[in-house]
Structures are given as structure tokens and as C-alpha cells.
N, C-alpha and C. Protein backbone atom coordinates (compact mmCIF):
# COMPACT_ATOMS: atom_id res chain seq x y z
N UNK A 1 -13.26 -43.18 14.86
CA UNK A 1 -13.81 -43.93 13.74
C UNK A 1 -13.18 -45.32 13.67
N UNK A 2 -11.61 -45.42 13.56
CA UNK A 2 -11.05 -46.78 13.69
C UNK A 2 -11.64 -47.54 14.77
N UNK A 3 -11.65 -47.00 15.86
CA UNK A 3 -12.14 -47.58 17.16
C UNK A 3 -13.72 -47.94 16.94
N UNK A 4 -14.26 -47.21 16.29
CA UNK A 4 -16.01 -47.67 16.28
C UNK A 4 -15.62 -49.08 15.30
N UNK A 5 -14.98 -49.14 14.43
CA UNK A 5 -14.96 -50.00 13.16
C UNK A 5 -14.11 -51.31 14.02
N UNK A 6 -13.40 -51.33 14.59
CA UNK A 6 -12.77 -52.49 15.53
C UNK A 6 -13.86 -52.66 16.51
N UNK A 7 -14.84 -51.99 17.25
CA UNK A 7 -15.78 -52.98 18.15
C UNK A 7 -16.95 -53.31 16.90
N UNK A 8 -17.07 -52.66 15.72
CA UNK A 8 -18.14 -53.40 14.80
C UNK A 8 -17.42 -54.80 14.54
N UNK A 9 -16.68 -55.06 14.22
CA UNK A 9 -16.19 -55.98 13.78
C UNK A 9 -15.96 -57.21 14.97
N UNK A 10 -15.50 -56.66 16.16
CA UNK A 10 -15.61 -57.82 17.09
C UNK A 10 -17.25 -58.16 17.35
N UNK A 11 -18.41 -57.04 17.36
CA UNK A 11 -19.66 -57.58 17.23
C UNK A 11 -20.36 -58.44 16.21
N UNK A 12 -19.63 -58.09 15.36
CA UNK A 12 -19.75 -59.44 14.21
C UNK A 12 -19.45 -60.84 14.23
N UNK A 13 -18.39 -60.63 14.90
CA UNK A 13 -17.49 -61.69 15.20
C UNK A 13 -18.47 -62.90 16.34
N UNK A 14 -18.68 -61.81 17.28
CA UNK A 14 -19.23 -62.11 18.38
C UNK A 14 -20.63 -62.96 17.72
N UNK A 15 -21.31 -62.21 17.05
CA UNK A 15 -22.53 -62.64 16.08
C UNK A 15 -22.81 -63.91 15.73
N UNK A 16 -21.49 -64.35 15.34
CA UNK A 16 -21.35 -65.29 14.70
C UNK A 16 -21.42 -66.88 14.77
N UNK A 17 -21.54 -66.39 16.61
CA UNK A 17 -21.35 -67.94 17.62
C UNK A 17 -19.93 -67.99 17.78
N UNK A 18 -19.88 -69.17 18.00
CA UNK A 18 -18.86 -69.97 18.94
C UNK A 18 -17.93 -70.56 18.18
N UNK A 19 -18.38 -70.29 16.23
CA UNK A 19 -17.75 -70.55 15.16
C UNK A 19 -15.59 -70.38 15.67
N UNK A 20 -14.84 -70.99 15.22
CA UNK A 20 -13.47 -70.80 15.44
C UNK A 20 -12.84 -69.87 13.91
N UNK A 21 -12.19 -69.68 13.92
CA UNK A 21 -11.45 -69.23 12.61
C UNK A 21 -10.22 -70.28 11.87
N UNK A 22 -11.04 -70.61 10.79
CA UNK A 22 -10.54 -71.62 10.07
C UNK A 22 -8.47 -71.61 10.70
N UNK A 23 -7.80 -72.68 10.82
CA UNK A 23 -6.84 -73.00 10.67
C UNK A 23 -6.23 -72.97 9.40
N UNK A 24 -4.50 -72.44 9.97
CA UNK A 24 -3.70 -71.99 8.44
C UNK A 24 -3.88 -73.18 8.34
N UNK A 25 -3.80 -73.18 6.80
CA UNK A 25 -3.47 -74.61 5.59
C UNK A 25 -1.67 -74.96 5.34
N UNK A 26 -1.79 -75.78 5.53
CA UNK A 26 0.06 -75.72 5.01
C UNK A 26 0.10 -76.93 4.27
N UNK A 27 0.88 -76.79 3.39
CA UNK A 27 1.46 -77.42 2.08
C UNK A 27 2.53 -78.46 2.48
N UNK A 28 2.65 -79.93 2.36
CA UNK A 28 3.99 -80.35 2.04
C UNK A 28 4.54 -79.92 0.45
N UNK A 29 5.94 -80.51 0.12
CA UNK A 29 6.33 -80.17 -0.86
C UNK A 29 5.27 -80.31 -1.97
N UNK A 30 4.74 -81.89 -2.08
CA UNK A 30 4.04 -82.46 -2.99
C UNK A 30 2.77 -81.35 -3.40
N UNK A 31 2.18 -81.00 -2.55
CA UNK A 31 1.24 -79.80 -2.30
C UNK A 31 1.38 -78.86 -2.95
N UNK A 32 2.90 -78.28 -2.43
CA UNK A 32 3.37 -77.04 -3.06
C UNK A 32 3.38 -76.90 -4.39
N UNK A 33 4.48 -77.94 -5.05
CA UNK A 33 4.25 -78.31 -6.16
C UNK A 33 3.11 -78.16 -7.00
N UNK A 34 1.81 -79.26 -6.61
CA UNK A 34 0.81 -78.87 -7.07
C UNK A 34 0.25 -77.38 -7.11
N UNK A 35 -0.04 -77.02 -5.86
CA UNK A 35 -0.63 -75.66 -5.65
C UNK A 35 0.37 -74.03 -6.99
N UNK A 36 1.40 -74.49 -7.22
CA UNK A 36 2.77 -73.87 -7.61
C UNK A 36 2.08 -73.63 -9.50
N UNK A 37 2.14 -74.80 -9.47
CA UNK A 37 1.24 -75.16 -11.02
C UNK A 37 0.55 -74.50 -11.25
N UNK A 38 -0.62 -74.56 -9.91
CA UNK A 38 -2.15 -74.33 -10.80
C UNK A 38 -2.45 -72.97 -10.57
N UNK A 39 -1.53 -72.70 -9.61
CA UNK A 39 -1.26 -70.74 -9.40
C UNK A 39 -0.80 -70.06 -10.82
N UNK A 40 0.75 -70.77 -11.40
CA UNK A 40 1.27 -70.25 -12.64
C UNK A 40 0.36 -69.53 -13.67
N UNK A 41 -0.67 -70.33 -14.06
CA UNK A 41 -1.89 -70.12 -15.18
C UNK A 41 -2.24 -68.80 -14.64
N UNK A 42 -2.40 -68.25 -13.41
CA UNK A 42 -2.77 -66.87 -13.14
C UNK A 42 -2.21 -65.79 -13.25
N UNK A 43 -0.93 -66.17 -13.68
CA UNK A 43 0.14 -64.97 -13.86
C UNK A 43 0.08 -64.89 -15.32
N UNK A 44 0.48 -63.85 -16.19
CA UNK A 44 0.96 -63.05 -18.01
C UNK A 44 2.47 -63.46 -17.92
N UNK A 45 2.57 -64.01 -18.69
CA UNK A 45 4.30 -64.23 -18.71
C UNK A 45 4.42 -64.03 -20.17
N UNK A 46 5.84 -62.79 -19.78
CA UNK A 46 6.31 -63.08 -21.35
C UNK A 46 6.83 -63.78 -22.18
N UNK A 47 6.51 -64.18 -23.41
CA UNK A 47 7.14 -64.72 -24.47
C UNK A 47 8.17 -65.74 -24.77
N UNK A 48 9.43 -64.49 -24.17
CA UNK A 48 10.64 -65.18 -24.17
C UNK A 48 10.83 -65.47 -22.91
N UNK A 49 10.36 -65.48 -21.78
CA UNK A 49 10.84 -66.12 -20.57
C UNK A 49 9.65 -66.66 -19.65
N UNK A 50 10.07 -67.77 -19.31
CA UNK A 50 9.02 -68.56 -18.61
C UNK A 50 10.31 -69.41 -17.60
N UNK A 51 9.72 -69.43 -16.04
CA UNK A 51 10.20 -70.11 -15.13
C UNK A 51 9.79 -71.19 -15.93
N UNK A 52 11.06 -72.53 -15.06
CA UNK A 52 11.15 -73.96 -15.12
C UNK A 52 10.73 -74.30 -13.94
N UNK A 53 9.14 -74.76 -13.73
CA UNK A 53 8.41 -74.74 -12.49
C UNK A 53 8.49 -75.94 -11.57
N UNK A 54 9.27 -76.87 -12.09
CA UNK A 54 9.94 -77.79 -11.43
C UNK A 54 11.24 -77.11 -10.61
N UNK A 55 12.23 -76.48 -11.26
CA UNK A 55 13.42 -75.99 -10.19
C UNK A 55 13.12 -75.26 -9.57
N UNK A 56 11.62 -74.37 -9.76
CA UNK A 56 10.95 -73.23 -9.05
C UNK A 56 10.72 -74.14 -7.82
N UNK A 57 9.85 -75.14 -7.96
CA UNK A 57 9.16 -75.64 -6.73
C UNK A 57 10.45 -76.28 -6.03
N UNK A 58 11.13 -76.87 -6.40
CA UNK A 58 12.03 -77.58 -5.77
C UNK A 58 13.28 -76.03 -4.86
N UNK A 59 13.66 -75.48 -5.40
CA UNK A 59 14.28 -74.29 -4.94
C UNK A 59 13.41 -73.31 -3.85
N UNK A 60 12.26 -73.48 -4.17
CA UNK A 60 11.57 -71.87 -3.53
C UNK A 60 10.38 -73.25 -2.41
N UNK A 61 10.26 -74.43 -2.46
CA UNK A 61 9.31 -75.26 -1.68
C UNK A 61 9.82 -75.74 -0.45
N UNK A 62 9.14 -76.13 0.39
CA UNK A 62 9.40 -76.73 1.74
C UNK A 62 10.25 -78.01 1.92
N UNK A 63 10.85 -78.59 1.15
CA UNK A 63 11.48 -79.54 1.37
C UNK A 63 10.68 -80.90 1.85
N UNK A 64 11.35 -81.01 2.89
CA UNK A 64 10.83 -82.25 3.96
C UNK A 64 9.77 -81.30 5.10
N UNK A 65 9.50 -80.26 4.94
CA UNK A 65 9.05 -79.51 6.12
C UNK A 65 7.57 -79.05 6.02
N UNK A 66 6.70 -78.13 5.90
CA UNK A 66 5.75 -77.40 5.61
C UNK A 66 5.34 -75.98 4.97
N UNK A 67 4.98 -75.43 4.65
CA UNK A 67 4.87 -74.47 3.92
C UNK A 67 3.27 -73.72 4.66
N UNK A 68 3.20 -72.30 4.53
CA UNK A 68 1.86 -71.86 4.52
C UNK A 68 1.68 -71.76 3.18
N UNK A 69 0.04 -72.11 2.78
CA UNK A 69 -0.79 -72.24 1.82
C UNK A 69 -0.28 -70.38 1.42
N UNK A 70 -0.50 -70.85 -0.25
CA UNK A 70 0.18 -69.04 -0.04
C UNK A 70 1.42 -68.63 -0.29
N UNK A 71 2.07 -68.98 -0.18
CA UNK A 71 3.53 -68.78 -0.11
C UNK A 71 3.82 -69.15 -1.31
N UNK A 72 3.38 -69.94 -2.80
CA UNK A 72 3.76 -70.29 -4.02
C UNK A 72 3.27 -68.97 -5.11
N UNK A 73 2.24 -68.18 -4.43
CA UNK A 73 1.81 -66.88 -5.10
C UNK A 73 3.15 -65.73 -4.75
N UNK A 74 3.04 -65.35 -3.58
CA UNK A 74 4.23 -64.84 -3.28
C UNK A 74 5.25 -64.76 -4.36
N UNK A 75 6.24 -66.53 -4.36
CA UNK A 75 7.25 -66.88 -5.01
C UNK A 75 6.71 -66.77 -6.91
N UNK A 76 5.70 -67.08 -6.85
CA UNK A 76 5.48 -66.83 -8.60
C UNK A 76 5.13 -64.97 -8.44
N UNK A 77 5.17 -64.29 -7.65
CA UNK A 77 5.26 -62.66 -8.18
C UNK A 77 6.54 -62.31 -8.03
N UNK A 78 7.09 -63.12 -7.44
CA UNK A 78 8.82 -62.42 -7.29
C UNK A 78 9.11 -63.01 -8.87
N UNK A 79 9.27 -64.25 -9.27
CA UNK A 79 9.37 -64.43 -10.40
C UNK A 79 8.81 -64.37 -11.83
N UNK A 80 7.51 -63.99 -11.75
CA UNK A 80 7.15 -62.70 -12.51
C UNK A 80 7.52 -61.75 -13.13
N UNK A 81 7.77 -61.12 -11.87
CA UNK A 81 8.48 -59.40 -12.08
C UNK A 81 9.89 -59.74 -12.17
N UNK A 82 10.78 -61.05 -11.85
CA UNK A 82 11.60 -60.83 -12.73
C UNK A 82 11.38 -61.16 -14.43
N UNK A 83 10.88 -61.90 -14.55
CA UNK A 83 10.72 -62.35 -16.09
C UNK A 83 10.49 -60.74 -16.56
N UNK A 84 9.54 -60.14 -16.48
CA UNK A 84 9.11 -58.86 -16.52
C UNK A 84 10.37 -57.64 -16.42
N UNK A 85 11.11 -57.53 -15.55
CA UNK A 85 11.98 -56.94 -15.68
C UNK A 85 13.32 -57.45 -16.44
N UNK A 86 13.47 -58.71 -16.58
CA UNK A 86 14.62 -59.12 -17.66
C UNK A 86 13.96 -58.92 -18.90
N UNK A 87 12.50 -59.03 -19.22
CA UNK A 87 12.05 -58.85 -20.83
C UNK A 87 12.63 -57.50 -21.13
N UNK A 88 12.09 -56.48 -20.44
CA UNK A 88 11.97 -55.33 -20.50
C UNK A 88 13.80 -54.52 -21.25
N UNK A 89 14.62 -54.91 -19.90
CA UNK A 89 15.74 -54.93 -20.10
C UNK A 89 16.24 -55.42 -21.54
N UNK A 90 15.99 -56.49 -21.63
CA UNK A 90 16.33 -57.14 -23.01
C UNK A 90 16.41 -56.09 -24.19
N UNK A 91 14.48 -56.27 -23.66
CA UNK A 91 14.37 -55.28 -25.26
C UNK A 91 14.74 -53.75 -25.64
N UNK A 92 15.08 -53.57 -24.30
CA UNK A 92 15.89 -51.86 -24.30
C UNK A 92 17.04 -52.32 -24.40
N UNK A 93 17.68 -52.93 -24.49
CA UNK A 93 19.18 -53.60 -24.97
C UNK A 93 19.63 -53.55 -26.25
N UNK A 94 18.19 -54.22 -27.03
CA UNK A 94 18.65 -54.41 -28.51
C UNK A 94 18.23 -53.40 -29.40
N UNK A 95 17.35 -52.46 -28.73
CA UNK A 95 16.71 -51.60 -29.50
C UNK A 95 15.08 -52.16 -29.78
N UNK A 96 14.23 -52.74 -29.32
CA UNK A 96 13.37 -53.22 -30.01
C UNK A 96 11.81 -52.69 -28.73
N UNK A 97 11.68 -51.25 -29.62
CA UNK A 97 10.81 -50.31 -28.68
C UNK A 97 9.60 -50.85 -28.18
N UNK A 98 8.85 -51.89 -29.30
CA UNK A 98 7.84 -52.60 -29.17
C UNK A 98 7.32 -53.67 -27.61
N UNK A 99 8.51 -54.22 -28.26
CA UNK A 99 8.71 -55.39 -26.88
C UNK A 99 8.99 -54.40 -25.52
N UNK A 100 9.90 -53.28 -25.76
CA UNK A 100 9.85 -52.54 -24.57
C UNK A 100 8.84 -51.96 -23.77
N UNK A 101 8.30 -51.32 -24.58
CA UNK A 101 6.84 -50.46 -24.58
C UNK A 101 5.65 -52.01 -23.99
N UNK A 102 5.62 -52.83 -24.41
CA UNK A 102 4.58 -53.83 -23.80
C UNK A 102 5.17 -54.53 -22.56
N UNK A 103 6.66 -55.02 -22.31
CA UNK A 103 7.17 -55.10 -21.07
C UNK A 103 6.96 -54.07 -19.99
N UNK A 104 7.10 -52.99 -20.48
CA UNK A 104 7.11 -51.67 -19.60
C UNK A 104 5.64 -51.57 -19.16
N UNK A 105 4.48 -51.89 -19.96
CA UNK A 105 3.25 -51.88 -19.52
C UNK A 105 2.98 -52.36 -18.18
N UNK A 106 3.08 -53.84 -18.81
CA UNK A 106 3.34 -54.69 -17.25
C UNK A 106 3.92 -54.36 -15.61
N UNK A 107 5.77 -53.63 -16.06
CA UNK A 107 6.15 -53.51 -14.82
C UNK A 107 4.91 -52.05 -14.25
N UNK A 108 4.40 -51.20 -15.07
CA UNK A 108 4.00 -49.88 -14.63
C UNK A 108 2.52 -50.36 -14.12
N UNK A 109 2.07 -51.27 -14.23
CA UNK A 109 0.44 -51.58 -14.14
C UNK A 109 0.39 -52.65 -12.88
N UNK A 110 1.11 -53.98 -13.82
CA UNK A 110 0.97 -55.06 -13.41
C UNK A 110 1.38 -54.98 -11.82
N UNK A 111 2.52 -55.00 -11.83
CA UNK A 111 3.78 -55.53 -10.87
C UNK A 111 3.51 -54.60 -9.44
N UNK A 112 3.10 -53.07 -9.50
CA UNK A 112 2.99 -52.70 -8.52
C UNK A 112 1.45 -53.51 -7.59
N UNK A 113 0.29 -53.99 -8.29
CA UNK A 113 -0.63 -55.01 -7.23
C UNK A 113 -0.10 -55.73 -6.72
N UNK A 114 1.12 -56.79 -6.91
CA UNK A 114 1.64 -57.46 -6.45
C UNK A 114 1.90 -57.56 -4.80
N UNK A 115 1.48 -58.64 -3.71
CA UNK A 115 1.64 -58.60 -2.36
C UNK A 115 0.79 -57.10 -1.98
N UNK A 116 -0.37 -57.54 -2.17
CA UNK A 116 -1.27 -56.61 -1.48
C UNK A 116 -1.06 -56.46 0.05
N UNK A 117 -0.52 -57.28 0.75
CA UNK A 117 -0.02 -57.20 2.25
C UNK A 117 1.37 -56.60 2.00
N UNK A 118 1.43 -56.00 1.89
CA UNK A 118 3.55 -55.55 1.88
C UNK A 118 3.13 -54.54 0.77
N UNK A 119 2.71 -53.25 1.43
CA UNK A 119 2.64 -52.04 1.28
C UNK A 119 4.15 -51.25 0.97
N UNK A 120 5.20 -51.38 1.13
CA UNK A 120 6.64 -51.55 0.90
C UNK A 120 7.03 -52.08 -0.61
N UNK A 121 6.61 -53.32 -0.41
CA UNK A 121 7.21 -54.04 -1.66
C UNK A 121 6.23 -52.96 -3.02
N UNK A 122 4.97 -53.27 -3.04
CA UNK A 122 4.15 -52.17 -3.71
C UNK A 122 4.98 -50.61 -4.24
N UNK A 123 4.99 -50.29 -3.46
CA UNK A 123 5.80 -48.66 -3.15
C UNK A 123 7.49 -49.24 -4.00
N UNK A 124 8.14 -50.08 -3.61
CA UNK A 124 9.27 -50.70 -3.96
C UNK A 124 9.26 -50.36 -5.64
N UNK A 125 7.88 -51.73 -5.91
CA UNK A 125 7.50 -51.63 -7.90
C UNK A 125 6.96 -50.14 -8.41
N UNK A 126 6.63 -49.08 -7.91
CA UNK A 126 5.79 -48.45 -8.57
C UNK A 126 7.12 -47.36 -8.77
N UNK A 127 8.23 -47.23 -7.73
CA UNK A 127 9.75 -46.57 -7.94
C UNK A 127 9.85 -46.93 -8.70
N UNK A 128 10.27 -48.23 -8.63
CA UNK A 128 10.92 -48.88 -9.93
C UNK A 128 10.68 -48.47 -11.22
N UNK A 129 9.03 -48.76 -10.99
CA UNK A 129 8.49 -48.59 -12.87
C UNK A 129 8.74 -46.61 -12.95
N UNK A 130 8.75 -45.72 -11.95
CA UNK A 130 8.96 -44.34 -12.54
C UNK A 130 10.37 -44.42 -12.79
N UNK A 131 11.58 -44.80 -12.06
CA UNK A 131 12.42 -44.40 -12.71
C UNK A 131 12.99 -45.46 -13.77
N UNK A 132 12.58 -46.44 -14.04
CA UNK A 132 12.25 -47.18 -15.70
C UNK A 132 12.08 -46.09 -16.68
N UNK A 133 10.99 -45.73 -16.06
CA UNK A 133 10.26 -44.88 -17.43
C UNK A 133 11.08 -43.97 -18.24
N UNK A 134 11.66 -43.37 -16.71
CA UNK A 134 12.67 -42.04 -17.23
C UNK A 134 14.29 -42.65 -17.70
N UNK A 135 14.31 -43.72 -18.00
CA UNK A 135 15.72 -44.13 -18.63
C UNK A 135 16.39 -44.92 -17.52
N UNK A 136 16.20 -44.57 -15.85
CA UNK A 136 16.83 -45.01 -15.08
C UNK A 136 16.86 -46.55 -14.74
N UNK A 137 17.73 -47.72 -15.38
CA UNK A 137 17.48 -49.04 -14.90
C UNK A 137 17.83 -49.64 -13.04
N UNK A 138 18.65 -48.81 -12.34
CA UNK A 138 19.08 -49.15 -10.95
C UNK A 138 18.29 -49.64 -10.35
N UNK A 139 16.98 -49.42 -10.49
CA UNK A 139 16.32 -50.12 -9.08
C UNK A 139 16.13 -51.07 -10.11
N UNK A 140 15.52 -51.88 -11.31
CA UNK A 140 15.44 -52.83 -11.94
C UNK A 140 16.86 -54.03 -11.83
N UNK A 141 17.83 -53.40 -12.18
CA UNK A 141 19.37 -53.96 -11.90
C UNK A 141 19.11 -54.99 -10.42
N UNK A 142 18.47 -53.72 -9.33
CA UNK A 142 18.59 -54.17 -7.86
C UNK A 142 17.65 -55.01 -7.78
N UNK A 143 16.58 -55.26 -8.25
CA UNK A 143 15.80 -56.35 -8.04
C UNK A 143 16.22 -57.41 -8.23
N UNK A 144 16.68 -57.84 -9.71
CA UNK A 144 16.93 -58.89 -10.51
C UNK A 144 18.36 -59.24 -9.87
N UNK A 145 18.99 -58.59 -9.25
CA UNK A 145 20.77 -59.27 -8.27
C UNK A 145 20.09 -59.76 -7.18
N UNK A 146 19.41 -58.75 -6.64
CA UNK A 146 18.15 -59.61 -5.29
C UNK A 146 17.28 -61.22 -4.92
N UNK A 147 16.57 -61.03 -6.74
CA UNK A 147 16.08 -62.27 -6.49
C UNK A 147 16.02 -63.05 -8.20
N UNK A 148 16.50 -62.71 -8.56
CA UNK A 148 16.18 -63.80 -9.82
C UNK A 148 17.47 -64.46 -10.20
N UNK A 149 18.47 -64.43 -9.05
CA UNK A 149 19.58 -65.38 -9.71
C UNK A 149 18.87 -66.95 -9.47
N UNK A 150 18.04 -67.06 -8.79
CA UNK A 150 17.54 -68.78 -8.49
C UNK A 150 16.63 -69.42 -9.54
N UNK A 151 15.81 -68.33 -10.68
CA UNK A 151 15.05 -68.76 -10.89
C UNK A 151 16.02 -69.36 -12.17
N UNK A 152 15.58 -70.35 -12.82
CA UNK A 152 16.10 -71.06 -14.42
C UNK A 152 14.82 -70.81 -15.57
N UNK A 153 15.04 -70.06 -16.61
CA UNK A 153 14.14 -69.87 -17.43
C UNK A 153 13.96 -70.63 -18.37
N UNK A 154 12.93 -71.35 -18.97
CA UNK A 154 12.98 -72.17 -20.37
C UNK A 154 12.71 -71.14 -21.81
């Protein structure tokens, strides 16, 4: 069946002419930047925490170099799911079930679509959010030492 579905697809291909397959896009910084922005608006961010999308781009962007197109979605789901997992934390900190219960939505729903290519990372969030649920913060802890010491929140 895989094998019938890989020569359909090269007959398609084939179909198609002499057409090439578009070339990656890559970003200078300035790009990134932009592209970084107009990605943000697509993400739920909570309340009390929002990346500073200037130290975002400047920290997580290509510098003097190039970037693949792409790569600013990536970096806004890693920082996401931290905002998401520091809300969460927070509000199981102070007692405040509400804010927990709607943070917790997010990591259990949201966060596991995240990097539809990286079947891993997926599997990674959806641990996470079960043993959340059940009281356990460790894999949350391990994320946020992983990757959200770079980000600066406003």
C-alpha cells in the first residue's frame, strides 16, 4: 500500500511537467523580525506573560546570516508553551484554581499540535500535560530549565 501511494505520487509529480519545486525561502534578520511579528498574532498568550518580541527576534534570529522561512513559528511555540507552562505554574503556586484550570486547558489541548513535524516533541507535550494533570510538575520544571531561560517577558 505505502509502495502503491509513493509511485502515485511520483505519477503526479511526473504529471505535472517539467515544473521544479519551489526553492526554500530564507529570511535575513530584518525578515525574521518581520515574519516573527506577524506570526505572534497567531498564537493565545496569556495575560500575564507575553514575550518581548524584539529580544525574541534578536536572541532566537539569524544575525548577519540566514534563516529558513519557518523557523520564527517553531521559536514562537517553544515560547508559547513556555508562557503556558510558567502561567500554569504560577497559578498552582498561589492557589488560584481558575487561572490554573484555563492554563492547564491550553498545555492539555493546545501545546501538544505544536511542530506537527517532530512527532517526539508532540508525544514530549501530551506527557507533560498527563502528568500536570495528576499533580506531577517534573516534566514542566524540565521544559522551562530547557528553554525559557532566553525568553524576557513584558
Amino acid at each position: 500500500m505505502e509502495r502503491a501511494l509513493i509511485v502515485l505520487g511520483l505519477l503526479l509529480l511526473a504529471a505535472c511537467g517539467q515544473q521544479q519545486a519551489p526553492a526554500l525561502r530564507v529570511l535575513d534578520q530584518q525578515q525574521y523580525t518581520a515574519a516573527l511579528h506577524e506570526q505572534y498574532k497567531a498564537f493565545q498568550w496569556p495575560a500575564d506573560r507575553r514575550p518581548d518580541l524584539a529580544v525574541l527576534a534578536e536572541r532566537s534570529g539569524p544575525g548577519d546570516a540566514k534563516i529558513q522561512a519557518g523557523g520564527e513559528t517553531v521559536v514562537l511555540e517553544i515560547a508559547n508553551s513556555c508562557a503556558w507552562y510558567l502561567t500554569w505554574d504560577a497559578a498552582r503556586a498561589r492557589g488560584d484554581a481558575e487561572a490554573e484550570r484555563l492554563a492547564f486547558k491550553v498545555i492539555d489541548e493546545v501545546l501538544p499540535t505544536y511542530t506537527p513535524q517532530d512527532p517526539a516533541g508532540q508525544k514530549y507535550a501530551r506527557d507533560t500535560a498527563v502528568k500536570a494533570k495528576a499533580g506531577d510538575k517534573s516534566m514542566v520544571d524540565d521544559f522551562v530549565a530547557a528553554n525559557c531561560d532566553t525568553v524576557r517577558w513584558l
